[in-house]
PDB file of N, CA and C in Angstrom:
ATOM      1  N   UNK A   1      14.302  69.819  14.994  1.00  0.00           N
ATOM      2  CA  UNK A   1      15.060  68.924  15.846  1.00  0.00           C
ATOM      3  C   UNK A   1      15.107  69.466  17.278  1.00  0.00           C
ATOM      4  N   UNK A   2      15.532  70.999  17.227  1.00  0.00           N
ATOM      5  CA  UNK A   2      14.967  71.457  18.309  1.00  0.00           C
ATOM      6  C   UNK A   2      14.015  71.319  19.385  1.00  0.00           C
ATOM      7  N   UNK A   3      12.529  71.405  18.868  1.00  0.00           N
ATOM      8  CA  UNK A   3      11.414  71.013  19.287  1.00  0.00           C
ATOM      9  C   UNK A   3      11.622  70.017  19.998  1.00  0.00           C
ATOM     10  N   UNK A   4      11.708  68.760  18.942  1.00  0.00           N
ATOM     11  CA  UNK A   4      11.637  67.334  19.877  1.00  0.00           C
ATOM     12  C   UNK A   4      12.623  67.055  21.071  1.00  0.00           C
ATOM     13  N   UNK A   5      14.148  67.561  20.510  1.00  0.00           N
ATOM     14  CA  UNK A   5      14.794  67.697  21.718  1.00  0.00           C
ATOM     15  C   UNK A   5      13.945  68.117  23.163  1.00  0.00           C
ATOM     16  N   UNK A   6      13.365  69.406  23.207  1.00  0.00           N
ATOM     17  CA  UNK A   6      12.559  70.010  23.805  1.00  0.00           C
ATOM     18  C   UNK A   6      11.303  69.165  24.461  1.00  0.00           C
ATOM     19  N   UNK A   7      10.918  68.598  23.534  1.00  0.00           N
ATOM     20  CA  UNK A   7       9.766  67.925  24.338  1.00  0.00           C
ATOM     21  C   UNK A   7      10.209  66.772  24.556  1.00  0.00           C
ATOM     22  N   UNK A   8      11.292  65.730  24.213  1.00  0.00           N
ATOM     23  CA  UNK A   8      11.812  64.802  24.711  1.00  0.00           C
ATOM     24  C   UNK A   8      12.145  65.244  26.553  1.00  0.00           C
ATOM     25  N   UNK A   9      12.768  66.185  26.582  1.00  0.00           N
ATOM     26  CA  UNK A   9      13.480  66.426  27.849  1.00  0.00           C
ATOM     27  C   UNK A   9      12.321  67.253  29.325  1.00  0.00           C
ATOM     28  N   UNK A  10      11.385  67.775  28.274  1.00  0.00           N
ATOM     29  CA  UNK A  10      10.277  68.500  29.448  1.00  0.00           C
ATOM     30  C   UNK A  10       9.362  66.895  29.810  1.00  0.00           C
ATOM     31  N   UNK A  11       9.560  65.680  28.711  1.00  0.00           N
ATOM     32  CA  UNK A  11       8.489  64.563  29.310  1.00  0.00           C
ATOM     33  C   UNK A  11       9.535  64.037  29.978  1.00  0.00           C
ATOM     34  N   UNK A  12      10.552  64.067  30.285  1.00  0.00           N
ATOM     35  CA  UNK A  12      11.416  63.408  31.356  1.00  0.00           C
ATOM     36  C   UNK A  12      11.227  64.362  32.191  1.00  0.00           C
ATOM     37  N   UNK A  13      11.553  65.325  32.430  1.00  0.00           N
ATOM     38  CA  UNK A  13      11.478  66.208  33.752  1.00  0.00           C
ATOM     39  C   UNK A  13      10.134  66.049  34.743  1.00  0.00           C
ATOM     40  N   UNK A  14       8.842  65.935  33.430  1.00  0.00           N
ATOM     41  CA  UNK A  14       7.614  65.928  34.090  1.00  0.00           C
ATOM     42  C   UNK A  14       7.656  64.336  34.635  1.00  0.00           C
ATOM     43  N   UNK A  15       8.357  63.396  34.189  1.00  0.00           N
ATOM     44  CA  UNK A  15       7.671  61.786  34.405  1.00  0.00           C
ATOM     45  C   UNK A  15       8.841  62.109  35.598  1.00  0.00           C
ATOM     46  N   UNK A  16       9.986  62.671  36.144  1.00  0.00           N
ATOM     47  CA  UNK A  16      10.847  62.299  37.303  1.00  0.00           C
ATOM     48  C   UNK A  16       9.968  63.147  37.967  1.00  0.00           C
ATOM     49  N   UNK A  17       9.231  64.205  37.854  1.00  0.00           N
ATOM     50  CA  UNK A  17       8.593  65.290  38.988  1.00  0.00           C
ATOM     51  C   UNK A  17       7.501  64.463  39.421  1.00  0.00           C
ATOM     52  N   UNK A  18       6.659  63.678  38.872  1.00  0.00           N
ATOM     53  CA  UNK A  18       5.339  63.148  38.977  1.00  0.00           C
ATOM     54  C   UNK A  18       5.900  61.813  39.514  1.00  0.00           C
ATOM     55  N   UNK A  19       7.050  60.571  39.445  1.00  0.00           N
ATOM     56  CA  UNK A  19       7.299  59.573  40.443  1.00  0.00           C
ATOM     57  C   UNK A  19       7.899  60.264  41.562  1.00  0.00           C
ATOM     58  N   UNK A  20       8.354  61.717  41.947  1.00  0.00           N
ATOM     59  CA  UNK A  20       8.791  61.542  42.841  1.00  0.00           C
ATOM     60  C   UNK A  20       8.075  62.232  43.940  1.00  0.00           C
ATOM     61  N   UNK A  21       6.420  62.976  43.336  1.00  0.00           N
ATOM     62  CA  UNK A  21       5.733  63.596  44.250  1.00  0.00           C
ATOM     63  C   UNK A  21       4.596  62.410  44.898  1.00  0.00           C
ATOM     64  N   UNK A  22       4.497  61.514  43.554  1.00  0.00           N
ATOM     65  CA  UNK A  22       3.264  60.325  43.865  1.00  0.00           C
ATOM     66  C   UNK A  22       3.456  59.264  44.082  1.00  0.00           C
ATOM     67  N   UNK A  23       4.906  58.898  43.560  1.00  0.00           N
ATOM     68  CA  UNK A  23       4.903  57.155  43.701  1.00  0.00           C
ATOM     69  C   UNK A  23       6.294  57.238  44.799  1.00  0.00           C
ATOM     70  N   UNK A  24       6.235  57.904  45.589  1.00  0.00           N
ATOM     71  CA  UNK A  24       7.073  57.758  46.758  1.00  0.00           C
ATOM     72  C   UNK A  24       6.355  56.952  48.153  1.00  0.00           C
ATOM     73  N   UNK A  25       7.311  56.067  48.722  1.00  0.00           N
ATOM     74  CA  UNK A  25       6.513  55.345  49.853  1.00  0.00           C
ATOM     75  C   UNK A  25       6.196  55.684  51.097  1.00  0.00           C
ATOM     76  N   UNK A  26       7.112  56.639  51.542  1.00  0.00           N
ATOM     77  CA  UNK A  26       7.400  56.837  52.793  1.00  0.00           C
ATOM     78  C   UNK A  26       7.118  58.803  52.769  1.00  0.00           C
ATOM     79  N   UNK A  27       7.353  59.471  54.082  1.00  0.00           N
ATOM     80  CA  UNK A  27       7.800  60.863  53.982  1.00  0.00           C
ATOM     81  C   UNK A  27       8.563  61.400  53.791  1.00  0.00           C
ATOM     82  N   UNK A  28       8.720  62.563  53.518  1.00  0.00           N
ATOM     83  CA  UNK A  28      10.062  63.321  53.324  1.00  0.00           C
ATOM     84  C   UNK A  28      11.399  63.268  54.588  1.00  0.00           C
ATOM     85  N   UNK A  29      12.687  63.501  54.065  1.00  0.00           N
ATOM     86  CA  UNK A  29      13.471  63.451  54.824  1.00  0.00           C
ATOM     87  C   UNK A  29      14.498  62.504  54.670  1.00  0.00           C
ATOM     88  N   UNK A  30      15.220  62.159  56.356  1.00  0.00           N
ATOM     89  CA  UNK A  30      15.725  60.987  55.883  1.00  0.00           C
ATOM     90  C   UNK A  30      15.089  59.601  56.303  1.00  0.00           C
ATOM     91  N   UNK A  31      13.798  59.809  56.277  1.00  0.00           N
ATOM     92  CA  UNK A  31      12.895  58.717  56.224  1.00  0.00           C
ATOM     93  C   UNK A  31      11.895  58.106  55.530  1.00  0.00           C
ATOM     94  N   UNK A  32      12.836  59.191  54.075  1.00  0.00           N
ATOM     95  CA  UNK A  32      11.776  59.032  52.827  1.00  0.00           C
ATOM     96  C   UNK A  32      12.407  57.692  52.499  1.00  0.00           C
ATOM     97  N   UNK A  33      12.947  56.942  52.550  1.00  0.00           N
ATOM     98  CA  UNK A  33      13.004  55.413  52.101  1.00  0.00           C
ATOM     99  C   UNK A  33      12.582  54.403  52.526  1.00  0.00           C
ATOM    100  N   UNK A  34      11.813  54.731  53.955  1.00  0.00           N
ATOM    101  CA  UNK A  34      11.029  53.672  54.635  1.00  0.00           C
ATOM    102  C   UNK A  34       9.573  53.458  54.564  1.00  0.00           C
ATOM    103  N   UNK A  35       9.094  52.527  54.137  1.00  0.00           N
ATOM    104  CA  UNK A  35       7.441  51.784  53.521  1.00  0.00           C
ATOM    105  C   UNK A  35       6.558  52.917  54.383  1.00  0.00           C
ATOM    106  N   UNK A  36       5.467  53.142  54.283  1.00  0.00           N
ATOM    107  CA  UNK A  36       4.490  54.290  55.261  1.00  0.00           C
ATOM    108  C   UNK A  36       3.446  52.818  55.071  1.00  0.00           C
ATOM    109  N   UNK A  37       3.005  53.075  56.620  1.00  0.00           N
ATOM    110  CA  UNK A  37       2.348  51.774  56.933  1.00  0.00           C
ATOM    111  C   UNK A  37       0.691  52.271  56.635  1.00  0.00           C
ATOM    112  N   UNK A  38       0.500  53.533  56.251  1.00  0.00           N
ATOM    113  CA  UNK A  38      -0.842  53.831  55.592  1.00  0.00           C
ATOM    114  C   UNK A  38      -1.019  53.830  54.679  1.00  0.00           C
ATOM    115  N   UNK A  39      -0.107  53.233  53.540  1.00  0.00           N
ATOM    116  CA  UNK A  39      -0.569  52.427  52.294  1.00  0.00           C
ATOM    117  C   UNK A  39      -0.857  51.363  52.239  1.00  0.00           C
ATOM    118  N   UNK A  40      -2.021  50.875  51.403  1.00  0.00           N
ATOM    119  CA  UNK A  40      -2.365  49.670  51.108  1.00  0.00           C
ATOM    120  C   UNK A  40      -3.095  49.248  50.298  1.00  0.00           C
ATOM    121  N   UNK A  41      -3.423  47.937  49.799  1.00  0.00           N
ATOM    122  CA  UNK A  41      -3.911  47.250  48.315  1.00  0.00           C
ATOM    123  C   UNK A  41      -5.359  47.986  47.986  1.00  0.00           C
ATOM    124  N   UNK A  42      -5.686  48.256  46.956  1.00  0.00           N
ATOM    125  CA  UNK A  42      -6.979  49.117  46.478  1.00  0.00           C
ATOM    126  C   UNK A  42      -7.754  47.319  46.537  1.00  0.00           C
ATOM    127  N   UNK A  43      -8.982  47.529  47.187  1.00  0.00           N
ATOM    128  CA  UNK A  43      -9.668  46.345  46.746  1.00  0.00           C
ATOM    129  C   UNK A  43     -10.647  46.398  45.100  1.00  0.00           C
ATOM    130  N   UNK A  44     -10.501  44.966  45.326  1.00  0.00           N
ATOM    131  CA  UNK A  44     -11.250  45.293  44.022  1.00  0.00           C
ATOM    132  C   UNK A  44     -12.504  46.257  43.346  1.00  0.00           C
ATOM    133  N   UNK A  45     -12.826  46.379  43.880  1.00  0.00           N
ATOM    134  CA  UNK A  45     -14.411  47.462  43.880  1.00  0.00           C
ATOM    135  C   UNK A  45     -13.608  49.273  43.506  1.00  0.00           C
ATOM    136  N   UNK A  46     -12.645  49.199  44.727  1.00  0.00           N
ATOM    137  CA  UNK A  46     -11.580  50.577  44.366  1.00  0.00           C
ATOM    138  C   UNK A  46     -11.358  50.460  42.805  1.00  0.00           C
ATOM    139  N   UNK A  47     -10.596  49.523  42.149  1.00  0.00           N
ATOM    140  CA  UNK A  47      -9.658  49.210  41.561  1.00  0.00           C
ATOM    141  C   UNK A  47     -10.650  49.560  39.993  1.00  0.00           C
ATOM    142  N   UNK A  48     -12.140  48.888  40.200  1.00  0.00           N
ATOM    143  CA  UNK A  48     -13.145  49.315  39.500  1.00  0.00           C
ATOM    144  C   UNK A  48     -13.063  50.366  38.878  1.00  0.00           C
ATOM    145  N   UNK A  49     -13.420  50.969  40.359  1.00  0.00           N
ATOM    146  CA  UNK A  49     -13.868  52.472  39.977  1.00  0.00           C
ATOM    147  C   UNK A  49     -12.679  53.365  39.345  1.00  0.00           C
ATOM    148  N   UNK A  50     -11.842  52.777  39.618  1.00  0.00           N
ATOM    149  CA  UNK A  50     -10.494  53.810  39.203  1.00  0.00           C
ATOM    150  C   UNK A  50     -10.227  53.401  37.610  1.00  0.00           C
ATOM    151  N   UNK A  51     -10.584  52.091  37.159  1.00  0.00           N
ATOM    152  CA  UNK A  51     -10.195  51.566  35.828  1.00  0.00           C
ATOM    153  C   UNK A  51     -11.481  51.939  34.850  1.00  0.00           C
ATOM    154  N   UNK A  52     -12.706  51.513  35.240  1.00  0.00           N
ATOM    155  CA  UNK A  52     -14.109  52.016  34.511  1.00  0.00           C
ATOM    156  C   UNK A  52     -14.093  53.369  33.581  1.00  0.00           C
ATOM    157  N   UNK A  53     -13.785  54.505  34.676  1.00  0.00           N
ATOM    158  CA  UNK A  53     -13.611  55.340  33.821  1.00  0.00           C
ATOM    159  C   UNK A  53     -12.677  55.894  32.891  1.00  0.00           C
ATOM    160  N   UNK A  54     -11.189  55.108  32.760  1.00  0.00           N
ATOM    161  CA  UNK A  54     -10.267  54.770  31.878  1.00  0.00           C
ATOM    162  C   UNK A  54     -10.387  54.352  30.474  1.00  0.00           C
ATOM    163  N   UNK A  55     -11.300  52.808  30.854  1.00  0.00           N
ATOM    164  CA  UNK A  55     -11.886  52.184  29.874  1.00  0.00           C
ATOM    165  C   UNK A  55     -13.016  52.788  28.861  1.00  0.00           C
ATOM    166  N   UNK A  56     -13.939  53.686  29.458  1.00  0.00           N
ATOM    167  CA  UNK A  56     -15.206  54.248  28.939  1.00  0.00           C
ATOM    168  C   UNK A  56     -14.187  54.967  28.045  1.00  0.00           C
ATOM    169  N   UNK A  57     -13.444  56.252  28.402  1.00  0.00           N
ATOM    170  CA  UNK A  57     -12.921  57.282  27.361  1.00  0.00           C
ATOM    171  C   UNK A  57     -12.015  56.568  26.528  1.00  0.00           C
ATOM    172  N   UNK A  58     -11.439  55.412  26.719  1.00  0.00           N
ATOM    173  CA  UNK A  58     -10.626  54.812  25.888  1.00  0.00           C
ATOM    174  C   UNK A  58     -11.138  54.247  24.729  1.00  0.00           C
ATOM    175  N   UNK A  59     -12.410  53.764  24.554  1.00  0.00           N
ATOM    176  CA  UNK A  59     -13.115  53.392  24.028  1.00  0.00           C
ATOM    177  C   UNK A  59     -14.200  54.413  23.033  1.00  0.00           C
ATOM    178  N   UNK A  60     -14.429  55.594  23.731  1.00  0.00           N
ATOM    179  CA  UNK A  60     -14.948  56.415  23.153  1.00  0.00           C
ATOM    180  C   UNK A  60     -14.057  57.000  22.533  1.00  0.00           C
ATOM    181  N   UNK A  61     -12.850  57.059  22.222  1.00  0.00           N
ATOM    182  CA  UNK A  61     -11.987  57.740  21.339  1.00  0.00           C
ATOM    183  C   UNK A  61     -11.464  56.348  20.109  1.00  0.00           C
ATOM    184  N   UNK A  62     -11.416  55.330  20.730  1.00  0.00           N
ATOM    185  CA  UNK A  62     -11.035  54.478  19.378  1.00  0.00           C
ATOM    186  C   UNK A  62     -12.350  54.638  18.651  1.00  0.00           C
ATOM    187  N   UNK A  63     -13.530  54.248  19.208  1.00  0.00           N
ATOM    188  CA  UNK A  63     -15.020  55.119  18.560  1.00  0.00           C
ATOM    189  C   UNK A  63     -14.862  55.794  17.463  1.00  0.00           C
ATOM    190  N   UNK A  64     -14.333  57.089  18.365  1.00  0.00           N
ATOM    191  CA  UNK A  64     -14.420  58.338  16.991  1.00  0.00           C
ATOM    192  C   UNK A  64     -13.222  58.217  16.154  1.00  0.00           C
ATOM    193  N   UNK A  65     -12.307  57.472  16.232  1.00  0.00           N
ATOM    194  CA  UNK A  65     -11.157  57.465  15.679  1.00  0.00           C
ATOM    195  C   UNK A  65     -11.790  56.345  14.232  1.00  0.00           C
ATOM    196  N   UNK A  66     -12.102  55.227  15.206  1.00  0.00           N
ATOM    197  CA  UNK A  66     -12.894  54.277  14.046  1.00  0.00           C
ATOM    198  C   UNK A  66     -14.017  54.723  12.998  1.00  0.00           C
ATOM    199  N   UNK A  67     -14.852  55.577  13.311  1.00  0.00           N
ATOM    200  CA  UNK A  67     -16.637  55.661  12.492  1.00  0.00           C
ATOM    201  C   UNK A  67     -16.421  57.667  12.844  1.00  0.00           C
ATOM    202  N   UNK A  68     -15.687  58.019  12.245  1.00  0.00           N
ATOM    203  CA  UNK A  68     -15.660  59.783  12.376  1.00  0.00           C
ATOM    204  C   UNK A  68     -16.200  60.415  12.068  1.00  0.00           C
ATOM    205  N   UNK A  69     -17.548  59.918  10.599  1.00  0.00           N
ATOM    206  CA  UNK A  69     -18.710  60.330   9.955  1.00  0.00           C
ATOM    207  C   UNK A  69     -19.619  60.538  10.888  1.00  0.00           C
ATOM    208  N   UNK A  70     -20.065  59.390  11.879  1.00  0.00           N
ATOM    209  CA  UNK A  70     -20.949  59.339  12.984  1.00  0.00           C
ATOM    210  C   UNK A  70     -20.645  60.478  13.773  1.00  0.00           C
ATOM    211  N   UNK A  71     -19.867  60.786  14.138  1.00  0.00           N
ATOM    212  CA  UNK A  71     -19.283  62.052  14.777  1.00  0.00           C
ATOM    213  C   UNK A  71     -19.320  63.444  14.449  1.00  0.00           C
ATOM    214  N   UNK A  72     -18.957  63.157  13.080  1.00  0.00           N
ATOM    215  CA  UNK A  72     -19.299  64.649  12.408  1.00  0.00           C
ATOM    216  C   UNK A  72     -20.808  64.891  12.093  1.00  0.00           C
ATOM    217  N   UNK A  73     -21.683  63.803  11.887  1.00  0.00           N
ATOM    218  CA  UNK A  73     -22.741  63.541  11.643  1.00  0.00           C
ATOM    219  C   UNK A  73     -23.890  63.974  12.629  1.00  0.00           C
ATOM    220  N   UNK A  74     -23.519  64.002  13.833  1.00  0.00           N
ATOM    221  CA  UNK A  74     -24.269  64.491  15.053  1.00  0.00           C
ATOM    222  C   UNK A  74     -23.591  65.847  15.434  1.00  0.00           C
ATOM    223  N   UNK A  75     -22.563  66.443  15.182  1.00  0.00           N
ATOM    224  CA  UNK A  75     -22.305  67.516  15.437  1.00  0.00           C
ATOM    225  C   UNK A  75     -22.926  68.567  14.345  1.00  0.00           C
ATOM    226  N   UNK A  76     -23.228  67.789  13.750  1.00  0.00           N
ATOM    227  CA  UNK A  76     -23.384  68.434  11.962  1.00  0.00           C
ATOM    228  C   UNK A  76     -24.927  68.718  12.338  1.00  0.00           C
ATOM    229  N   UNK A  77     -26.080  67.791  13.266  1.00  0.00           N
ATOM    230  CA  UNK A  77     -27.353  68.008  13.532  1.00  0.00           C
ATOM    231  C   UNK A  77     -27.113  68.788  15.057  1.00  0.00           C
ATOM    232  N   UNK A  78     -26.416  68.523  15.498  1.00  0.00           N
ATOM    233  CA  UNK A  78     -26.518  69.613  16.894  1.00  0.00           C
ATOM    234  C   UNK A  78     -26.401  70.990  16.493  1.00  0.00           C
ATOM    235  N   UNK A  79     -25.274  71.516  15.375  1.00  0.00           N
ATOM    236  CA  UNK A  79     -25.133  72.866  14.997  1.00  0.00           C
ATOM    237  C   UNK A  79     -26.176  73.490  14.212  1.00  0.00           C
ATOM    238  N   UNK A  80     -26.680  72.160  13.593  1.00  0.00           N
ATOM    239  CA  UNK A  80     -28.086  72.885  12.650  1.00  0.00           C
ATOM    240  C   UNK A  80     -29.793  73.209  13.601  1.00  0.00           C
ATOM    241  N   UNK A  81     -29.538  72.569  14.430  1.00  0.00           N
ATOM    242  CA  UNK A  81     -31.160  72.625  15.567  1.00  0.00           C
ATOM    243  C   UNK A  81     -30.610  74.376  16.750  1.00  0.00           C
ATOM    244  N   UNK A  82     -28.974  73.899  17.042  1.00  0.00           N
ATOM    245  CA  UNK A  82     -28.678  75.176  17.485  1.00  0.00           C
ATOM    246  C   UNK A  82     -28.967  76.221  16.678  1.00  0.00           C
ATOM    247  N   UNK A  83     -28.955  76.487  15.641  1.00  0.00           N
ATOM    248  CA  UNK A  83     -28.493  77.673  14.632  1.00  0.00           C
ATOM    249  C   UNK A  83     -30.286  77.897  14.238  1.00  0.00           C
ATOM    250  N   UNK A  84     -30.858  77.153  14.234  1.00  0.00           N
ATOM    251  CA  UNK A  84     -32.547  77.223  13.540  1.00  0.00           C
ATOM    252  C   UNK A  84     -32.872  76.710  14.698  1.00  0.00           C
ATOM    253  N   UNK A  85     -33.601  77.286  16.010  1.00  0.00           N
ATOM    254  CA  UNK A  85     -34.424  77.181  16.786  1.00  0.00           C
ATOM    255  C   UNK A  85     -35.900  76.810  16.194  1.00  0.00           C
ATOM    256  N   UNK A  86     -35.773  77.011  15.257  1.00  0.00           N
ATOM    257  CA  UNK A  86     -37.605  76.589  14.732  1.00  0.00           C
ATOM    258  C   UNK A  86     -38.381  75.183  14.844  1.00  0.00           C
ATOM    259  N   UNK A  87     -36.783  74.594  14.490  1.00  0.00           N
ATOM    260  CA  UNK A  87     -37.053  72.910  14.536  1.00  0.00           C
ATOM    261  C   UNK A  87     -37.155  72.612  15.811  1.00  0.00           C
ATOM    262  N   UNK A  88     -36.353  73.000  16.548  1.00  0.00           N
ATOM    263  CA  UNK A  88     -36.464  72.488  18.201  1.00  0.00           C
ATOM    264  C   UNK A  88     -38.192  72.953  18.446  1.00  0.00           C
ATOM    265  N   UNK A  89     -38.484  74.099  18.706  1.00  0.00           N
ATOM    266  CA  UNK A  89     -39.974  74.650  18.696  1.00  0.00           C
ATOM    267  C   UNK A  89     -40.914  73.715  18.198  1.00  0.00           C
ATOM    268  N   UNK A  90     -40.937  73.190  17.235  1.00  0.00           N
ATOM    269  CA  UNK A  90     -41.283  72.356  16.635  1.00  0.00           C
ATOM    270  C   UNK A  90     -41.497  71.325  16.842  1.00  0.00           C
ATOM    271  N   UNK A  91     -40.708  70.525  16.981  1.00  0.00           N
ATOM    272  CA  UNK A  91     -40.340  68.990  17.613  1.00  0.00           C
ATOM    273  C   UNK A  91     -40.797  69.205  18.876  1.00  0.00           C
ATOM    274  N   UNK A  92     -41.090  69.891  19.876  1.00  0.00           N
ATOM    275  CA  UNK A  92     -41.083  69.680  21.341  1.00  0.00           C
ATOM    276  C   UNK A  92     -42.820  70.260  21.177  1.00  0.00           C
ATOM    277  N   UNK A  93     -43.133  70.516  20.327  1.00  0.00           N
ATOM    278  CA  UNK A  93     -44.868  71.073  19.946  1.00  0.00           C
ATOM    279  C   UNK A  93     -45.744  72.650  21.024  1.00  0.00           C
ATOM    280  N   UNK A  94     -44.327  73.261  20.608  1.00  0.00           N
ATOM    281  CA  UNK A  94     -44.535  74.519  21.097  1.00  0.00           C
ATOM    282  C   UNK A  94     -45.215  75.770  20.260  1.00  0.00           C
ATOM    283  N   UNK A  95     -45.805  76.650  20.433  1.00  0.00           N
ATOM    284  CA  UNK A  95     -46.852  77.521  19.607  1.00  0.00           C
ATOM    285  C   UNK A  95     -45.741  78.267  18.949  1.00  0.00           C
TER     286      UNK A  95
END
């Protein structure tokens, strides 16, 4: 019970430390409550690039979450070509 207490209260500390270093509008002081006129709308193309690579890893983890054989299945041939260099030698038609 401990624990969770614990990590209940360090993800609040971290989510008030992280809105109040990034999602603040203005500068520090007493003029941290006024809009900073060098923010402005990400255009779409920004908005892209910032979401694309969200989507890719999001997707590659429901992936492995979904088909985990496939996963173990290629790690299972990467560790065996690592471990026996002969086959690689081989396959690539080296003496």
């Amino acid at each position: 019970m401990a624990l969770l207490l614990n990590a209940l209260l360090t993800l609040i500390a971290g989510a008030r430390l992280w809105s109040h270093i990034f999602w603040r509008a203005g500068p520090d002081g007493p003029l941290s409550e006024t809009p900073n006129p060098d923010l402005r709308r990400l255009t779409g193309r920004e908005l892209g690039f910032g979401l694309l690579p969200t989507a890719v890893l999001t997707a590659v983890v429901v992936l492995a979450a979904a088909v985990p054989d496939l996963l173990f299945g290629l790690a299972q041939t990467a560790a065996r070509d690592l471990l026996t260099p002969t086959l690689y030698i081989q396959s690539v038609g080296l003496p």
